[in-house]
N, C-alpha and C. Protein backbone atom coordinates (compact mmCIF):
# COMPACT_ATOMS: atom_id res chain seq x y z
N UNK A 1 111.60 -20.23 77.98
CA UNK A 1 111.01 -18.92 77.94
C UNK A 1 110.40 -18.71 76.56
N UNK A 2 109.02 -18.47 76.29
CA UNK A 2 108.63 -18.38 75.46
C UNK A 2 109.06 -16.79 74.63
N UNK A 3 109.30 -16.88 72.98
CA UNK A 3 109.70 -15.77 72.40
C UNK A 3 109.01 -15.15 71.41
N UNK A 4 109.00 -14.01 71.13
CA UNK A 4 108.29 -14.16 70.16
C UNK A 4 108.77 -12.41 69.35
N UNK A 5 109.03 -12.70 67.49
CA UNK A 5 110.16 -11.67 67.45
C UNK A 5 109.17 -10.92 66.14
N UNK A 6 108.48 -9.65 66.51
CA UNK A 6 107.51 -9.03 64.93
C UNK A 6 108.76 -8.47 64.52
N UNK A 7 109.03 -8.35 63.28
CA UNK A 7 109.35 -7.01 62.41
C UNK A 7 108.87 -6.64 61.40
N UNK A 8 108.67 -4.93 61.70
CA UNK A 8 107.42 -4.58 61.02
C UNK A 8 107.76 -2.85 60.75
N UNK A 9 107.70 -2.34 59.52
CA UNK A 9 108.38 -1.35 58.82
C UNK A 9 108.44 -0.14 59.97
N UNK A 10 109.69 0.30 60.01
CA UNK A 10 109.35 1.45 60.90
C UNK A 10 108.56 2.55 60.60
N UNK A 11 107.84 3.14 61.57
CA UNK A 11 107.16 4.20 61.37
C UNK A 11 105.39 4.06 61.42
N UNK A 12 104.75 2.54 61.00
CA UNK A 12 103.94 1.97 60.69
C UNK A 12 102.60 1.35 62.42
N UNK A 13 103.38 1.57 63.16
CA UNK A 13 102.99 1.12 64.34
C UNK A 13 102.92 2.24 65.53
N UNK A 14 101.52 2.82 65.82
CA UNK A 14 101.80 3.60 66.99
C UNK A 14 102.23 2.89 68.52
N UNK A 15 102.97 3.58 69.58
CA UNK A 15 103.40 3.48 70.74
C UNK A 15 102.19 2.06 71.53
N UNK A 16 101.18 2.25 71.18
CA UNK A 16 99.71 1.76 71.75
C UNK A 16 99.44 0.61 71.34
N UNK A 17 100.13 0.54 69.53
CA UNK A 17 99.81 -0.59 68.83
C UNK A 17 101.25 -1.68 69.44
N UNK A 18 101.68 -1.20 69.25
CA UNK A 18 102.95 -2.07 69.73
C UNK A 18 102.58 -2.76 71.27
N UNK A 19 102.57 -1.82 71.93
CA UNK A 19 102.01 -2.03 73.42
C UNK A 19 101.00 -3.13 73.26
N UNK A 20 100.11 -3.18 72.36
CA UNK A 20 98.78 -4.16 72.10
C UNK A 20 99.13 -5.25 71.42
N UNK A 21 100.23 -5.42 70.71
CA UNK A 21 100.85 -6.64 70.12
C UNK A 21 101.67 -7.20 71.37
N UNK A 22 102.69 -7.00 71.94
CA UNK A 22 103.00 -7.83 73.05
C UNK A 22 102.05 -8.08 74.28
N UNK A 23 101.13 -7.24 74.52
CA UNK A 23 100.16 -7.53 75.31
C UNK A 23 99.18 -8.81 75.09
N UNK A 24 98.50 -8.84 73.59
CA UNK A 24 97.90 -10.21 72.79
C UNK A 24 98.88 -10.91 73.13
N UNK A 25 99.83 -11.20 72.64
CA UNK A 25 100.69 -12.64 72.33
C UNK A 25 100.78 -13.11 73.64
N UNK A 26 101.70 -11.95 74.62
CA UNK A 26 101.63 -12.67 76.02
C UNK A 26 100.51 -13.31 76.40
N UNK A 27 99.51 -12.90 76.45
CA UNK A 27 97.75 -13.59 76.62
C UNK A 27 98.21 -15.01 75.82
N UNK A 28 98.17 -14.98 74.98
CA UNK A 28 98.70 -15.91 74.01
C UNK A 28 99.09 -17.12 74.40
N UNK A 29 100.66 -16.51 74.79
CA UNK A 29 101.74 -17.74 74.99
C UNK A 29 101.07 -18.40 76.79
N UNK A 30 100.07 -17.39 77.31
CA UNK A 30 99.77 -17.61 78.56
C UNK A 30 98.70 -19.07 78.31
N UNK A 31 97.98 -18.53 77.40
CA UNK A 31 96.72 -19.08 77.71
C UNK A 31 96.90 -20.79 76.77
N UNK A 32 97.64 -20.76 75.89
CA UNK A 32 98.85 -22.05 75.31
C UNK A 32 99.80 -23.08 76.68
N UNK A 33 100.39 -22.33 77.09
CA UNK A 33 101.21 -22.58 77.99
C UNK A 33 101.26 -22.51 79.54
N UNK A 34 99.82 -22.35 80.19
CA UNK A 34 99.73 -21.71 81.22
C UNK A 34 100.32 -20.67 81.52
N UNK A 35 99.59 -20.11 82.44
CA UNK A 35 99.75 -18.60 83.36
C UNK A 35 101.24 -18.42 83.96
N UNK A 36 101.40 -19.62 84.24
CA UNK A 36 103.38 -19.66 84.83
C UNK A 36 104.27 -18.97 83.63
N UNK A 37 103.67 -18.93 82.27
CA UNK A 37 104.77 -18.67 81.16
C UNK A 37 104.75 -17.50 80.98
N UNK A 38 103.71 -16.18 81.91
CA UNK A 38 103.48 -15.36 81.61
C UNK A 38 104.66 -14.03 82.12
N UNK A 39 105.08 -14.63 82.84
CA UNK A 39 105.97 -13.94 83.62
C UNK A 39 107.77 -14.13 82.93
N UNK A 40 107.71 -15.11 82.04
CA UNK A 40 108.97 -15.34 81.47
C UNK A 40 108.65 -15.09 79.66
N UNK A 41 107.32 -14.59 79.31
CA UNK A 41 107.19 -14.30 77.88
C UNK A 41 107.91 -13.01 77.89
N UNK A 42 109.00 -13.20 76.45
CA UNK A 42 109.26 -12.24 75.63
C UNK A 42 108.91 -11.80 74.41
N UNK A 43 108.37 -10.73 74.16
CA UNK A 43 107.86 -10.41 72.80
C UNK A 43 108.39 -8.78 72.50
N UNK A 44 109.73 -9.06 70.99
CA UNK A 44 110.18 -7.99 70.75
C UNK A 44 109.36 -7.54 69.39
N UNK A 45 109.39 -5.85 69.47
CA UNK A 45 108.62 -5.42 68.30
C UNK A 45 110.06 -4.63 67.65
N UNK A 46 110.46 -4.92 66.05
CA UNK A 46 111.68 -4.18 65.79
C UNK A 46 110.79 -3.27 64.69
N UNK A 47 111.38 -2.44 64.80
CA UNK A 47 111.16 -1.18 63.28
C UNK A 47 112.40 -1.60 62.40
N UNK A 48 112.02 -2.10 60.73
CA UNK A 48 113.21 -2.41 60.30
C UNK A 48 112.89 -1.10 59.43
N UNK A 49 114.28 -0.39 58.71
CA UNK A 49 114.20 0.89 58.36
C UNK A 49 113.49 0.69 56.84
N UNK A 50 113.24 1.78 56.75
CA UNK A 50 112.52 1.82 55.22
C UNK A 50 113.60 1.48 53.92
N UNK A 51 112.96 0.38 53.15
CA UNK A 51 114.15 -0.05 52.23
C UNK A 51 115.31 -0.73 52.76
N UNK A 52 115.00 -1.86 53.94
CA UNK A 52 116.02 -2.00 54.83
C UNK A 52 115.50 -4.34 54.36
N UNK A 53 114.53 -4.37 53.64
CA UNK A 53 114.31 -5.64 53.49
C UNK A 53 113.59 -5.54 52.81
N UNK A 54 113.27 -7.13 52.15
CA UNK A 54 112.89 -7.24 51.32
C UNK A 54 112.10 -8.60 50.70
N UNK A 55 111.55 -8.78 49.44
CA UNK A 55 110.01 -10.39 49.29
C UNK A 55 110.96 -10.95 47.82
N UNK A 56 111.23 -11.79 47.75
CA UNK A 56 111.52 -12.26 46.40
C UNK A 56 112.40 -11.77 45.38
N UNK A 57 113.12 -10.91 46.21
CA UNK A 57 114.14 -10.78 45.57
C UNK A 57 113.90 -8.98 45.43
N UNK A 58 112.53 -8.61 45.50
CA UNK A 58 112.67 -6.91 45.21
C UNK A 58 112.44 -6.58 46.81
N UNK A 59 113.51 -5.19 47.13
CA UNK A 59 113.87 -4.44 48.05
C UNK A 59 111.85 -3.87 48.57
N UNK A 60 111.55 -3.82 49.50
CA UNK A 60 110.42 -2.99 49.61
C UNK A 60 110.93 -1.86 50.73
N UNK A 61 109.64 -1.33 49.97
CA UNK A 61 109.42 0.38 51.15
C UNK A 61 108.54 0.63 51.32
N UNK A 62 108.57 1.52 52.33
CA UNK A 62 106.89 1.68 52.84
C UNK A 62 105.79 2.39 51.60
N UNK A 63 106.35 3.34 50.78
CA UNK A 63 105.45 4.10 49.46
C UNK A 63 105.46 2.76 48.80
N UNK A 64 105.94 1.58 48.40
CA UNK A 64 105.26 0.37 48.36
C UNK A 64 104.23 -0.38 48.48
N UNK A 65 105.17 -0.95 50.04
CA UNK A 65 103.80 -1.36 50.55
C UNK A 65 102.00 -0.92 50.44
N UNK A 66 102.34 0.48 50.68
CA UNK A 66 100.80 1.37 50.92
C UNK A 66 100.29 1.36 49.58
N UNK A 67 101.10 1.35 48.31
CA UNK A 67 100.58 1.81 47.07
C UNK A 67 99.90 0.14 46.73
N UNK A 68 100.23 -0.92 47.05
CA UNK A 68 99.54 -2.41 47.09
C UNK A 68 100.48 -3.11 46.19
C-alpha cells in the first residue's frame, strides 16, 4: 500500500489545500504505480503544533517561518 506522510505547521493549510495535496499524490502514486494502487493509496496530512519541531538544532514557529 502505497504511503505517503506531509507534516506541515498547523494552521498553514486550508481544508481545500489539504484536500489538493492527497488528491495530487494519489494521482501520483497512481500514475507511478498503476491505477490498481489507487484504491489502496494513503496520504496523511498532520498539523504539527506551533513550536512543536524543529531544523538544526533551533525550535521553529510559524512568526518564523513567515518572517524568512
Amino acid at each position: 500500500m502505497p504511503f505517503a506522510n506531509f507534516k506541515v505547521p498547523a494552521g498553514t493549510l486550508t481544508a481545500e489545500q489539504k484536500e489538493l495535496v492527497v488528491t495530487r499524490v494519489t494521482d501520483l502514486y497512481a500514475e507511478l504505480y498503476g491505477d490498481r494502487a489507487r484504491a489502496n493509496t494513503m496520504v496523511l496530512v498532520e498539523e504539527v503544533a506551533d513550536g512543536g519541531w524543529g531544523i538544526g538544532g533551533e525550535v521553529l514557529t510559524l512568526a518564523k517561518l513567515q518572517a524568512g
